[in-house]
PDB file of N, CA and C in Angstrom:
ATOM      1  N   UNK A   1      73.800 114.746  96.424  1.00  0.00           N
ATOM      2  CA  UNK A   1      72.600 115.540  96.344  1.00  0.00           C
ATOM      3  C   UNK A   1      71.778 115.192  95.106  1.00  0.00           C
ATOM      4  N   UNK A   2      72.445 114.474  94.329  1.00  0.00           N
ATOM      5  CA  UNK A   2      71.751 114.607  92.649  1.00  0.00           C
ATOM      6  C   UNK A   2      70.661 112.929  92.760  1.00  0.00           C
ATOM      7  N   UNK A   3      71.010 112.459  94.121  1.00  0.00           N
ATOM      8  CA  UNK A   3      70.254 111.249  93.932  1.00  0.00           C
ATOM      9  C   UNK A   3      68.871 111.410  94.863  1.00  0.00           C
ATOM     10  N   UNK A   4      68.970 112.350  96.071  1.00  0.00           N
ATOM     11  CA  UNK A   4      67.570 112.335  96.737  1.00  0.00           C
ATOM     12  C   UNK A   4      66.435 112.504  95.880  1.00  0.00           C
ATOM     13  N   UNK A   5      66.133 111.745  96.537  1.00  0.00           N
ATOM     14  CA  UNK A   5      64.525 111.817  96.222  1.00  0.00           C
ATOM     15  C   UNK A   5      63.167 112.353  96.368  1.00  0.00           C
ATOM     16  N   UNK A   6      63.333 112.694  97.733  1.00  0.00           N
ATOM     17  CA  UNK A   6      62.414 113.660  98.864  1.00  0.00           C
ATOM     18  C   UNK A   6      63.205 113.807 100.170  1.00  0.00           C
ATOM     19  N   UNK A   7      62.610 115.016 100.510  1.00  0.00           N
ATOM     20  CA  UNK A   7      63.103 115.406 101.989  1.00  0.00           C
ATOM     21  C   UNK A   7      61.959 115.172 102.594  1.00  0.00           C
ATOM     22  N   UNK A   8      62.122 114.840 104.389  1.00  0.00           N
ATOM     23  CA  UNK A   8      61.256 114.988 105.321  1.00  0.00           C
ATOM     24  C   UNK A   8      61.748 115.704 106.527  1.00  0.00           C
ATOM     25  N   UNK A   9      61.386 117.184 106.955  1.00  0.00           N
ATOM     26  CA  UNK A   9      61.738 117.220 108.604  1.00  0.00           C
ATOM     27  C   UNK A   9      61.755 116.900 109.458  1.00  0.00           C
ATOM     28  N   UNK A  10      62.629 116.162 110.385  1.00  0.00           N
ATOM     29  CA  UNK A  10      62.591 115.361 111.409  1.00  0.00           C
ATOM     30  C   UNK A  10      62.565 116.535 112.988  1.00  0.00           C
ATOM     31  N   UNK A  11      62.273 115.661 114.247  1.00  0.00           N
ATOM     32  CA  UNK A  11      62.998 116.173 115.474  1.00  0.00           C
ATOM     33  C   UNK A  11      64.307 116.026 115.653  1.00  0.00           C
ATOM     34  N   UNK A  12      64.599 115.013 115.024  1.00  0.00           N
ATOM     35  CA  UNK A  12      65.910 114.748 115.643  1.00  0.00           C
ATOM     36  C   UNK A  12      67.186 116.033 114.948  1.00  0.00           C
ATOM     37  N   UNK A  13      68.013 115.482 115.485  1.00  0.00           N
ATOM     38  CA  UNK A  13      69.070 116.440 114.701  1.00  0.00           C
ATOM     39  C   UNK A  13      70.122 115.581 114.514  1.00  0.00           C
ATOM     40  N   UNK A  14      70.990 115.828 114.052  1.00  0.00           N
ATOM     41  CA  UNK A  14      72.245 114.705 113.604  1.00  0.00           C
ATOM     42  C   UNK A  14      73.529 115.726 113.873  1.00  0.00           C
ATOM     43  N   UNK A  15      74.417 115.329 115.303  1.00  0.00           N
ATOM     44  CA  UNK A  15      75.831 115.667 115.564  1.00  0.00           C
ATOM     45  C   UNK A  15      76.988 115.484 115.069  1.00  0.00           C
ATOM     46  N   UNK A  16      77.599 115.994 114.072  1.00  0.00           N
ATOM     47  CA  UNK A  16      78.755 114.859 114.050  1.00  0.00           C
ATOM     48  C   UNK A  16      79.676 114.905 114.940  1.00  0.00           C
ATOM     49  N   UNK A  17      80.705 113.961 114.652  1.00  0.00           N
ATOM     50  CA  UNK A  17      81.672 113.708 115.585  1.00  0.00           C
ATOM     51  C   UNK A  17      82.692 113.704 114.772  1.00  0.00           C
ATOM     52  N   UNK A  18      83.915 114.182 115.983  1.00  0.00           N
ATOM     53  CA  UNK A  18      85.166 114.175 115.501  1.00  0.00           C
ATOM     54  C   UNK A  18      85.617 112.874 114.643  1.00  0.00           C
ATOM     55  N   UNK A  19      86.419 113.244 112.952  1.00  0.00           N
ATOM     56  CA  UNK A  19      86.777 112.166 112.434  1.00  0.00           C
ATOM     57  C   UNK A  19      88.573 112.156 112.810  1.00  0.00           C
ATOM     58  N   UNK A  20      88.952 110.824 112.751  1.00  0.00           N
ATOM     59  CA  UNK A  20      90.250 110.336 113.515  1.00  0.00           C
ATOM     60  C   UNK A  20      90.883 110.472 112.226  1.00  0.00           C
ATOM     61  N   UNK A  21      92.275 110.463 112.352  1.00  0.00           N
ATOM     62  CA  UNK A  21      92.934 110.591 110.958  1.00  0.00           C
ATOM     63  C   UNK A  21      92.925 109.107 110.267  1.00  0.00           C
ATOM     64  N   UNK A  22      92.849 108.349 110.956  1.00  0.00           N
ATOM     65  CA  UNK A  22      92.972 106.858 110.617  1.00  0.00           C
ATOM     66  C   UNK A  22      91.088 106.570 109.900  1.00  0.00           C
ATOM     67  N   UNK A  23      90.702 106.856 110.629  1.00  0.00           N
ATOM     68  CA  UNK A  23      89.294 106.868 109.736  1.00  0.00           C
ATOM     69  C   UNK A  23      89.165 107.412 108.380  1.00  0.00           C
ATOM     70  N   UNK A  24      89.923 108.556 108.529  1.00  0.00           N
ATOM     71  CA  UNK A  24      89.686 109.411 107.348  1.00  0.00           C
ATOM     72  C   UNK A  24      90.740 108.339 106.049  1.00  0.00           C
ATOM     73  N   UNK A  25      91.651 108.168 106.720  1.00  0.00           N
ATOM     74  CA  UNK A  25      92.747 107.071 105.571  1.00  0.00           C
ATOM     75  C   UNK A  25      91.849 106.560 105.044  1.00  0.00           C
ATOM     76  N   UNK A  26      91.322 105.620 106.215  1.00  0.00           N
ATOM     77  CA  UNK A  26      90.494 103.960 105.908  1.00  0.00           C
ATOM     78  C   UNK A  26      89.547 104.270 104.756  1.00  0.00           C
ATOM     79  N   UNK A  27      89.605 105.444 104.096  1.00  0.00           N
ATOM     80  CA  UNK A  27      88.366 105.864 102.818  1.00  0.00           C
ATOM     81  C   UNK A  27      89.503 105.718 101.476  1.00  0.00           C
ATOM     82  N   UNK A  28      90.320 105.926 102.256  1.00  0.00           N
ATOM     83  CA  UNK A  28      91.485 105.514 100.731  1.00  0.00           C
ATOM     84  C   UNK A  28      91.715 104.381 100.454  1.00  0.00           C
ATOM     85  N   UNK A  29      92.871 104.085  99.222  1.00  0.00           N
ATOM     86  CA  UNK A  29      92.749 102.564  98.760  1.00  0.00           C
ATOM     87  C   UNK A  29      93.062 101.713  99.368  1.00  0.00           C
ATOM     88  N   UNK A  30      92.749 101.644 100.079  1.00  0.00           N
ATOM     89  CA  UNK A  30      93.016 100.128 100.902  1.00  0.00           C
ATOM     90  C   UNK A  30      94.326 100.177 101.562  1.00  0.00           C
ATOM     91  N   UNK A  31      95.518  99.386 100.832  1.00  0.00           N
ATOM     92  CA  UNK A  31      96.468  99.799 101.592  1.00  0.00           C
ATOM     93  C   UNK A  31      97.485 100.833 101.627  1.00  0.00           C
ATOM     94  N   UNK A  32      98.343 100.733 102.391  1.00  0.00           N
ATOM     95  CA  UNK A  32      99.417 101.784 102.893  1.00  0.00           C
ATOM     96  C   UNK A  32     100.877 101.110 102.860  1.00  0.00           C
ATOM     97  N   UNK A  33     101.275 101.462 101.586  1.00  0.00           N
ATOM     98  CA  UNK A  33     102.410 101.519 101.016  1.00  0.00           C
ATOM     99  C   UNK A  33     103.202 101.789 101.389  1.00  0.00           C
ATOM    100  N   UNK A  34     104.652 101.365 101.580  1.00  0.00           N
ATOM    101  CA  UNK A  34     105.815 102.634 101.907  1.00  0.00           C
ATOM    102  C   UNK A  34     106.813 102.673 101.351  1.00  0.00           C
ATOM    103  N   UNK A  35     106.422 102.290 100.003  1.00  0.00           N
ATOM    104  CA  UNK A  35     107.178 102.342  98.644  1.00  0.00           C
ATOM    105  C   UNK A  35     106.916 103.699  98.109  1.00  0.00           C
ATOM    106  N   UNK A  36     108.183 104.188  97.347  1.00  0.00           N
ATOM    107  CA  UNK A  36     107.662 105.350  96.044  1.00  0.00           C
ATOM    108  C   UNK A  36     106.474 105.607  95.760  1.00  0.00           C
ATOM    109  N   UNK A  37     105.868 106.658  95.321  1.00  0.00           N
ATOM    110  CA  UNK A  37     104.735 107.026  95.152  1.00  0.00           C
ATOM    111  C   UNK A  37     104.489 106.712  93.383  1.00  0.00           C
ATOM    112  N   UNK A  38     103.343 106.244  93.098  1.00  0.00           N
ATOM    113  CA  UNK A  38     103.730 106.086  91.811  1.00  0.00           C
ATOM    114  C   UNK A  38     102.192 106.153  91.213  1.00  0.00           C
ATOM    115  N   UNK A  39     102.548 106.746  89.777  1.00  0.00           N
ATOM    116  CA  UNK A  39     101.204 107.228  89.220  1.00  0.00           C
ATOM    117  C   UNK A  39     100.814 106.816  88.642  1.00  0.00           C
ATOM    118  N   UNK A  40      98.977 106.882  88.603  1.00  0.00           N
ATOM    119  CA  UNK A  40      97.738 105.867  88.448  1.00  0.00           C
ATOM    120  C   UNK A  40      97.299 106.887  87.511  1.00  0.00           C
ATOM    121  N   UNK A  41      96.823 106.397  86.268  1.00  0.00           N
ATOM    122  CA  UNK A  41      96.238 107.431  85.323  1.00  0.00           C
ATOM    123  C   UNK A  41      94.917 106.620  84.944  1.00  0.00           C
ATOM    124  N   UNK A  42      94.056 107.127  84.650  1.00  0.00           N
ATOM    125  CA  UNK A  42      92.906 106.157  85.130  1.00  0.00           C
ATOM    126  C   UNK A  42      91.872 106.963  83.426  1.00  0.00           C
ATOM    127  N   UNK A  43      90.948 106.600  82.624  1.00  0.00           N
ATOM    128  CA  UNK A  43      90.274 107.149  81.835  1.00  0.00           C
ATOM    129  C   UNK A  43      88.859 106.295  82.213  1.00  0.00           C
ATOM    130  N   UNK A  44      88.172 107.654  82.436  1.00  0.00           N
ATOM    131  CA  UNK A  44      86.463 107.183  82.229  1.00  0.00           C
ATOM    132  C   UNK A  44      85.663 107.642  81.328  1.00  0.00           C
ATOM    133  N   UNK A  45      84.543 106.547  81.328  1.00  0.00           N
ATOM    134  CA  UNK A  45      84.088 107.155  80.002  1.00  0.00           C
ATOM    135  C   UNK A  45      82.860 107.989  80.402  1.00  0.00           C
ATOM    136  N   UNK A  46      82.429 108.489  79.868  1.00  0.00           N
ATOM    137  CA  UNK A  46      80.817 110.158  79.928  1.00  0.00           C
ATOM    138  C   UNK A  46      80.276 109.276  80.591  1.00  0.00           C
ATOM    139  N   UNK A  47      79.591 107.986  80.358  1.00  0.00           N
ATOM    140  CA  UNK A  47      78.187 108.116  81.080  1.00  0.00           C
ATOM    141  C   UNK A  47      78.479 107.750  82.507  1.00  0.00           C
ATOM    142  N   UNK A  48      79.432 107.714  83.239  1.00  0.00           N
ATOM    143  CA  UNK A  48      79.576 107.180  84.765  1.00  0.00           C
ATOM    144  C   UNK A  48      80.742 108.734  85.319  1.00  0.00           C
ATOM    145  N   UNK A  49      81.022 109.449  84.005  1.00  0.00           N
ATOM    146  CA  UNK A  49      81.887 110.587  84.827  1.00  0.00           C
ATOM    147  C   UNK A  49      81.088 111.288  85.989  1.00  0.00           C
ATOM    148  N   UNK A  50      79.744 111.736  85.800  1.00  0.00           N
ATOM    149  CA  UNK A  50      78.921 112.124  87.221  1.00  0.00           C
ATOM    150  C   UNK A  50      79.366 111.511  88.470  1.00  0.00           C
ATOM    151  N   UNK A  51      79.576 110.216  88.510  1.00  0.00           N
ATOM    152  CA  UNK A  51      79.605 109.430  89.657  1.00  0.00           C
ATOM    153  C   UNK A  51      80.847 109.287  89.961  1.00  0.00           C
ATOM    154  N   UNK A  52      81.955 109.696  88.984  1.00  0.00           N
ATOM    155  CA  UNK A  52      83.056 109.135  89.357  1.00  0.00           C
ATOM    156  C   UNK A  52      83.822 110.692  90.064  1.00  0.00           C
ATOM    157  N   UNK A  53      83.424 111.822  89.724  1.00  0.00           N
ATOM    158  CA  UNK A  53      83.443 113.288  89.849  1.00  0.00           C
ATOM    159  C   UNK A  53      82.675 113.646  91.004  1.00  0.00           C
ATOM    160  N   UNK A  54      81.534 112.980  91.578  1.00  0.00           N
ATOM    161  CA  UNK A  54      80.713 113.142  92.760  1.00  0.00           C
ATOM    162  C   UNK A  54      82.086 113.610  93.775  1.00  0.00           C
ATOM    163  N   UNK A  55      83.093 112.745  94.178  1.00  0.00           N
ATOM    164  CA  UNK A  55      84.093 113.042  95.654  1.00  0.00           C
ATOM    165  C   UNK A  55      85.026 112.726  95.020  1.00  0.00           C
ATOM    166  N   UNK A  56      85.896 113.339  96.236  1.00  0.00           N
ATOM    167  CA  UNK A  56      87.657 113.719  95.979  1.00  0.00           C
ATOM    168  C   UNK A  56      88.018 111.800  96.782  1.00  0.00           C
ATOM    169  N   UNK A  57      88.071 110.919  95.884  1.00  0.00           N
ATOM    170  CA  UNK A  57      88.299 109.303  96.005  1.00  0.00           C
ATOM    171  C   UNK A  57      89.773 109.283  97.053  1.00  0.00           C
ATOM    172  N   UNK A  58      90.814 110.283  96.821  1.00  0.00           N
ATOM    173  CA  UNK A  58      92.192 109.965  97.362  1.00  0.00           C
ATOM    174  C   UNK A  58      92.447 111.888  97.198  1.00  0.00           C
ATOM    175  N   UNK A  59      93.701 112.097  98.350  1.00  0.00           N
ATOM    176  CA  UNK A  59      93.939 113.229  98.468  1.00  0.00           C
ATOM    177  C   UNK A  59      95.003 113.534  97.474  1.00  0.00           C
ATOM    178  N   UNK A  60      95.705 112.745  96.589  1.00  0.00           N
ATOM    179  CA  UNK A  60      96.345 113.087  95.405  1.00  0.00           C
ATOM    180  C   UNK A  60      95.759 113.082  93.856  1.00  0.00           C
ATOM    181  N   UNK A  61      94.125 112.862  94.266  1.00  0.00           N
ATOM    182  CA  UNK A  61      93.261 113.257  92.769  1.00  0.00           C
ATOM    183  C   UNK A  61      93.668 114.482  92.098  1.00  0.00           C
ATOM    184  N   UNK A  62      93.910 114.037  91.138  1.00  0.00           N
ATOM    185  CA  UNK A  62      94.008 115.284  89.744  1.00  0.00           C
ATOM    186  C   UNK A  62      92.946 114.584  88.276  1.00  0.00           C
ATOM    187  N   UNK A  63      91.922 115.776  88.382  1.00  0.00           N
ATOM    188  CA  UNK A  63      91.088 115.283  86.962  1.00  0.00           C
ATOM    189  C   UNK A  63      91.325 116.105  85.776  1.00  0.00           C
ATOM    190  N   UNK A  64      90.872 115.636  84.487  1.00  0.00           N
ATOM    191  CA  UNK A  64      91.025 116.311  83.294  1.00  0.00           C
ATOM    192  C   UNK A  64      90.274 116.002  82.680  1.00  0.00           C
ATOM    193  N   UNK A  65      89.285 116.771  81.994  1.00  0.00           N
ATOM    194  CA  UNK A  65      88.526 116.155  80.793  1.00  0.00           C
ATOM    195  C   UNK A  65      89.293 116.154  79.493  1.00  0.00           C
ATOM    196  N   UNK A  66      88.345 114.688  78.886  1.00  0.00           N
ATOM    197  CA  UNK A  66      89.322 114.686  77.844  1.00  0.00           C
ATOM    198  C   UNK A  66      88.651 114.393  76.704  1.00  0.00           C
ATOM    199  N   UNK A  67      88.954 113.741  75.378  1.00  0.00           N
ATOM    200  CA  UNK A  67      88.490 113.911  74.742  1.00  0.00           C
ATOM    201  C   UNK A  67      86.791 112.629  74.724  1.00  0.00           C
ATOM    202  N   UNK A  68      86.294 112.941  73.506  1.00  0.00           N
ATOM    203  CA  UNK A  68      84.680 111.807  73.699  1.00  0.00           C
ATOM    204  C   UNK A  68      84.188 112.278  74.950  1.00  0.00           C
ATOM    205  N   UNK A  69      84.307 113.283  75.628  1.00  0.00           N
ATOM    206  CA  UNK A  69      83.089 113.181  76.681  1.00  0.00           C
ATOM    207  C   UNK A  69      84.013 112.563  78.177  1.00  0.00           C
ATOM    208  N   UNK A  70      84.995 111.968  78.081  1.00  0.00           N
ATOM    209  CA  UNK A  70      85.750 111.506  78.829  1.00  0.00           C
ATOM    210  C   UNK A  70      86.376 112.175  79.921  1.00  0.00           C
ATOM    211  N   UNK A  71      86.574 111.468  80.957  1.00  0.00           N
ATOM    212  CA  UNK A  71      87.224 112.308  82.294  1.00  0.00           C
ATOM    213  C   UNK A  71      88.805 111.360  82.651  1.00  0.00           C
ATOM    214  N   UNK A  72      89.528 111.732  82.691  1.00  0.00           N
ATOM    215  CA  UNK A  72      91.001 111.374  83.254  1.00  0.00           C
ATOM    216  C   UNK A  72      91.098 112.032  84.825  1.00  0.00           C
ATOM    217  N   UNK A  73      91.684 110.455  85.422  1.00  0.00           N
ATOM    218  CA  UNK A  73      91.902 111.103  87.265  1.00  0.00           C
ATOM    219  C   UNK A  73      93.192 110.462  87.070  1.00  0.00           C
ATOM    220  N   UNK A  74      94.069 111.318  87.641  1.00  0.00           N
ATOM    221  CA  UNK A  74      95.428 111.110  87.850  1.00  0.00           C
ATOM    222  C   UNK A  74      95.426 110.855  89.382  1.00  0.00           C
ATOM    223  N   UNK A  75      96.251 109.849  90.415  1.00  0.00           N
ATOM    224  CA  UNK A  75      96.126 109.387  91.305  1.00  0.00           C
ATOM    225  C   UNK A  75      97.842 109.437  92.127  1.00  0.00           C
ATOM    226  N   UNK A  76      98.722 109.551  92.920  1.00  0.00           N
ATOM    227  CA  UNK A  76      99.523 109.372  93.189  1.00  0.00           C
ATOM    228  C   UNK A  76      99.453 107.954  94.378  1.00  0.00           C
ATOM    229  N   UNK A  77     100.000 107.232  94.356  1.00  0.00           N
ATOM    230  CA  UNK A  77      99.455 105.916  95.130  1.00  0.00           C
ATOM    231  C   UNK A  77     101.088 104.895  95.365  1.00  0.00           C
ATOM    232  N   UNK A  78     100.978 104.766  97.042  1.00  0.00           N
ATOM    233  CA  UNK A  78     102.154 103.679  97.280  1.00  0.00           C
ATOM    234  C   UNK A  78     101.890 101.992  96.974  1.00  0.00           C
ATOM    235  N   UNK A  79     100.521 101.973  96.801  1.00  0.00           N
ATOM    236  CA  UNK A  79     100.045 100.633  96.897  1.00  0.00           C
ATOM    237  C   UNK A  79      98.961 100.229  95.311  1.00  0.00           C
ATOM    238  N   UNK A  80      99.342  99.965  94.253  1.00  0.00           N
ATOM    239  CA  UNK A  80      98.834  99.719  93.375  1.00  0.00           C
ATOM    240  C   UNK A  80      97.548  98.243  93.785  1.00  0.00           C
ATOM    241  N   UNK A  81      98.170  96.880  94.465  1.00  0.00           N
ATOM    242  CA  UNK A  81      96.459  96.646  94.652  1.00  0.00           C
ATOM    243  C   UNK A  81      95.567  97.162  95.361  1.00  0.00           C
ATOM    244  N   UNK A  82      95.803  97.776  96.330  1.00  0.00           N
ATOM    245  CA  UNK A  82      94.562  98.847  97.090  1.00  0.00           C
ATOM    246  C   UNK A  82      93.709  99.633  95.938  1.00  0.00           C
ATOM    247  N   UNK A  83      94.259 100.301  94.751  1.00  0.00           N
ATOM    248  CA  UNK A  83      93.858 101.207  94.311  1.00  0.00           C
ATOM    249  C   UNK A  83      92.749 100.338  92.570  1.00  0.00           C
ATOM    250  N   UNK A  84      93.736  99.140  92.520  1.00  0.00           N
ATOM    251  CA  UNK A  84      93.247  97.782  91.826  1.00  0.00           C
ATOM    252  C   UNK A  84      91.595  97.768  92.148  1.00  0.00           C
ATOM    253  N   UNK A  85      91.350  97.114  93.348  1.00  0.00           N
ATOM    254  CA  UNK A  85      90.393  96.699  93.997  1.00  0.00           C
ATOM    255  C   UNK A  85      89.370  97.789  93.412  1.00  0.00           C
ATOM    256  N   UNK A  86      89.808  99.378  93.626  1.00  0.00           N
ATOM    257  CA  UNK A  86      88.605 100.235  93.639  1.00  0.00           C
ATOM    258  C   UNK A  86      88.686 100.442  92.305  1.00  0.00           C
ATOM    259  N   UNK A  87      89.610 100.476  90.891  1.00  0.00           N
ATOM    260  CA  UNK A  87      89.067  99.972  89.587  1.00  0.00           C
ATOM    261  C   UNK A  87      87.958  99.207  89.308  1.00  0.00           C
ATOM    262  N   UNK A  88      88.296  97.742  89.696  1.00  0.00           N
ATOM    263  CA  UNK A  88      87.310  97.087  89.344  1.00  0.00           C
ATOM    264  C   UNK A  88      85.635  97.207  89.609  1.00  0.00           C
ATOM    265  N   UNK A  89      85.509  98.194  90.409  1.00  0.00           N
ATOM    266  CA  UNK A  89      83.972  98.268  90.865  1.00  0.00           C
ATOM    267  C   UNK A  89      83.855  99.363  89.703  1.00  0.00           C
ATOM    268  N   UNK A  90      84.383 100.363  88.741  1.00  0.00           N
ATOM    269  CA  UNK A  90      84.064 100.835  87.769  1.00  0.00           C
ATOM    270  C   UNK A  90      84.122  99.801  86.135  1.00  0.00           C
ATOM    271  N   UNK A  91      84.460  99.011  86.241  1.00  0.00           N
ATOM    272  CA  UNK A  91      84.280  97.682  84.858  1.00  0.00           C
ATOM    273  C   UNK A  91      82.702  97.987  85.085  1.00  0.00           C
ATOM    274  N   UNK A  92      82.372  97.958  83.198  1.00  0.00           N
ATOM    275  CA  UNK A  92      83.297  98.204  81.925  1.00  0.00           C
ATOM    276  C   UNK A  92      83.855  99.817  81.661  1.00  0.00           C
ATOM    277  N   UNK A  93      83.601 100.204  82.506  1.00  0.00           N
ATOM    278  CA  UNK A  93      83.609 102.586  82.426  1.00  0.00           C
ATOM    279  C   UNK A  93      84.897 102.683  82.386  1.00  0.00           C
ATOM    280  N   UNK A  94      86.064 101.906  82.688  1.00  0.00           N
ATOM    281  CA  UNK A  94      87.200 102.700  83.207  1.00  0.00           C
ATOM    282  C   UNK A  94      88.321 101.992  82.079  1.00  0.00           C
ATOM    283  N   UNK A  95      89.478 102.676  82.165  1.00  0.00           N
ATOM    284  CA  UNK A  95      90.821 102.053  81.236  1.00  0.00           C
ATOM    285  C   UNK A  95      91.933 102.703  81.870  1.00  0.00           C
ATOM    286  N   UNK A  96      92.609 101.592  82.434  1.00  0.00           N
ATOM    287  CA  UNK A  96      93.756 101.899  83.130  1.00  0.00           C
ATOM    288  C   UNK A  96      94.968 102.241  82.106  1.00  0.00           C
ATOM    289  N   UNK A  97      95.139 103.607  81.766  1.00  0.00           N
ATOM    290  CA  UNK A  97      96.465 104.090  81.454  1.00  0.00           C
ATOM    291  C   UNK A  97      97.763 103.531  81.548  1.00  0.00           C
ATOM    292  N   UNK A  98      98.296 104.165  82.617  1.00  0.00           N
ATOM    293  CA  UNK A  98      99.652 103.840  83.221  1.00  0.00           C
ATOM    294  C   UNK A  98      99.667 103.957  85.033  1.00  0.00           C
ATOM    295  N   UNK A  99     100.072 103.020  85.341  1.00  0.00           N
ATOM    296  CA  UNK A  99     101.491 102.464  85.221  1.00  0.00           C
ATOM    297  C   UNK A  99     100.948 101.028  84.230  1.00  0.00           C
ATOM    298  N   UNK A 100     102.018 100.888  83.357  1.00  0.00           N
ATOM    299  CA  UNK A 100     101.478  99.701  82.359  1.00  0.00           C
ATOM    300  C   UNK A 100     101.597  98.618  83.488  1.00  0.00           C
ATOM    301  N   UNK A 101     102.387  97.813  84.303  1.00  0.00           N
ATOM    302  CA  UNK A 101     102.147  96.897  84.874  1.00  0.00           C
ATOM    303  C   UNK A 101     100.975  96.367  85.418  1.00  0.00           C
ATOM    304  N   UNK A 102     100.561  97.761  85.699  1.00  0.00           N
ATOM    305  CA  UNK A 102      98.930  97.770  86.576  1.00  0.00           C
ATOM    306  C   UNK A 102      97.715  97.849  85.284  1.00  0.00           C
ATOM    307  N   UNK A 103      98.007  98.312  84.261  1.00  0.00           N
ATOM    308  CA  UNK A 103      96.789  97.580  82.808  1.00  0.00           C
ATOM    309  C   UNK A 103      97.574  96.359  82.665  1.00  0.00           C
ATOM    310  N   UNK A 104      98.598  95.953  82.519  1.00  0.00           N
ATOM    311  CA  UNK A 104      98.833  94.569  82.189  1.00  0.00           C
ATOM    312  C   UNK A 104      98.005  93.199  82.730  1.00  0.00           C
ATOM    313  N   UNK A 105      98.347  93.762  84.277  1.00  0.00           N
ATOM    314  CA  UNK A 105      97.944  93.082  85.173  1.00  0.00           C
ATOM    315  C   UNK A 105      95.908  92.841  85.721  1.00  0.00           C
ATOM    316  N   UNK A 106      95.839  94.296  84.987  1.00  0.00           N
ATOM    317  CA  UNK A 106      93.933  94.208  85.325  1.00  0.00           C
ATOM    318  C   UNK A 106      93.461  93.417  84.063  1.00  0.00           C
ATOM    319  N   UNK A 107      94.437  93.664  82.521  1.00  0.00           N
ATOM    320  CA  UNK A 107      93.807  93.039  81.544  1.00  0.00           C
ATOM    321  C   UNK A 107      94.002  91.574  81.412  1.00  0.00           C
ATOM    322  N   UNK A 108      95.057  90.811  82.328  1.00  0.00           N
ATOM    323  CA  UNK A 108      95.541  89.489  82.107  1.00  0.00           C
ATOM    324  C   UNK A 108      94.526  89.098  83.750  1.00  0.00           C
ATOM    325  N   UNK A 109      93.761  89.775  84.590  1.00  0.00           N
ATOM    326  CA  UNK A 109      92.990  89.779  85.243  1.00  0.00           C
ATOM    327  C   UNK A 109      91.412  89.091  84.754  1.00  0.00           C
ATOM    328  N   UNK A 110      90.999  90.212  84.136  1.00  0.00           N
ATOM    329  CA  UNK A 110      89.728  90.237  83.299  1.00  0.00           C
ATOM    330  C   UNK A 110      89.668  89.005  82.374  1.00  0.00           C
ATOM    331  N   UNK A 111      91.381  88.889  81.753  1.00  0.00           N
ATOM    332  CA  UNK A 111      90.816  87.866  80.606  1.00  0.00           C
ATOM    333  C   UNK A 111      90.493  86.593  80.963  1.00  0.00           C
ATOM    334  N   UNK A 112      91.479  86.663  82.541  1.00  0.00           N
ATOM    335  CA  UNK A 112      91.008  85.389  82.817  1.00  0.00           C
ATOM    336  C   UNK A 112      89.704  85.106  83.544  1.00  0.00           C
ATOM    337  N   UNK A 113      89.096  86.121  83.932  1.00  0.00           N
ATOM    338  CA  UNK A 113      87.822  86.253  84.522  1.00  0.00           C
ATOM    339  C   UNK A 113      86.630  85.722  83.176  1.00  0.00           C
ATOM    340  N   UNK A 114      86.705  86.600  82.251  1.00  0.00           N
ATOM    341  CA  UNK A 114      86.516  86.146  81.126  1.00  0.00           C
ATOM    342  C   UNK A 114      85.762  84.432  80.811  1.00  0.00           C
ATOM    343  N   UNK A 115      87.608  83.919  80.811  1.00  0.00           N
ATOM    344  CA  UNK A 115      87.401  82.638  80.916  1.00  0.00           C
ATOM    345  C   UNK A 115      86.350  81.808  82.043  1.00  0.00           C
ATOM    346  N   UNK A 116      86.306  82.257  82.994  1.00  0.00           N
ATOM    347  CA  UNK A 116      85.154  81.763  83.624  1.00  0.00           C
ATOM    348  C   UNK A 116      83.637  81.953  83.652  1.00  0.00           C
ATOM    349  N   UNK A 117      83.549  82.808  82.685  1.00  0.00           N
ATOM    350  CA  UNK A 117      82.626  83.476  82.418  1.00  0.00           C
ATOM    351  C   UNK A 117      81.476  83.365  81.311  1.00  0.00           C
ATOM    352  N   UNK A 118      82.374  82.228  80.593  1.00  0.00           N
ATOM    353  CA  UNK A 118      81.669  82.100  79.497  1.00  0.00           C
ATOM    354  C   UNK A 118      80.199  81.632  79.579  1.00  0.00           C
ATOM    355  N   UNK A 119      79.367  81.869  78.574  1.00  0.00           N
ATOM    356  CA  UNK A 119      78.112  81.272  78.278  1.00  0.00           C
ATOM    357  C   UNK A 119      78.496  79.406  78.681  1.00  0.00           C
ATOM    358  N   UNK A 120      77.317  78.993  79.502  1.00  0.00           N
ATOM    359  CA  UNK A 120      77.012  77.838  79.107  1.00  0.00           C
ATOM    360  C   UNK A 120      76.552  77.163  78.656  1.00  0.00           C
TER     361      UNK A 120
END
């Protein structure tokens, strides 16, 4: 709601339709794990918390504000790259907590992104 711009009244009307449970998944991280559940602690920073607070991302969201203006989402997740993937579309806003494997792995990610990255 915080992004419209203008309204117009139409004729038409808009129905929805029944959502399938599999549809409703397909909005979560990608994949479907059937390993242990294991927790994603995620820190954002103020100026993208609006956007990141807009929707409930996964049905095991837990948020906290924290300190600087900052928002913490706690995540329960079987599949750490599914949940990978939707990090990276928050770079540079976000800092992956714990599970350390999964900052290990986004920061030995980045650095090497980095490396390709340089000025030419």
């Amino acid at each position: 709601m915080d992004r419209i711009v203008s309204l117009r009244v139409l004729k038409e009307h808009f129905i929805p339709t029944g959502v399938s449970a599999e549809d409703e998944l397909s909005r979560s991280f990608a994949g479907m794990g059937d390993g242990e559940p294991l927790k994603v602690v995620l820190n954002f920073d103020e100026e993208i918390k609006p956007y990141v607070l807009r929707r409930k991302w996964h049905h095991s969201q837990k948020e906290k504000e924290i300190k600087n203006g900052r928002v913490e989402l706690t995540f329960a997740v079987n599949d750490l790259e599914g949940i990978k993937q939707w990090i990276y579309r928050w770079i540079p806003y976000v800092e992956v907590v714990e599970p350390i494997e999964l900052r290990e792995e986004v920061r030995y990610e980045l650095k090497e992104a980095h490396k390709r990255h340089k000025t030419l």
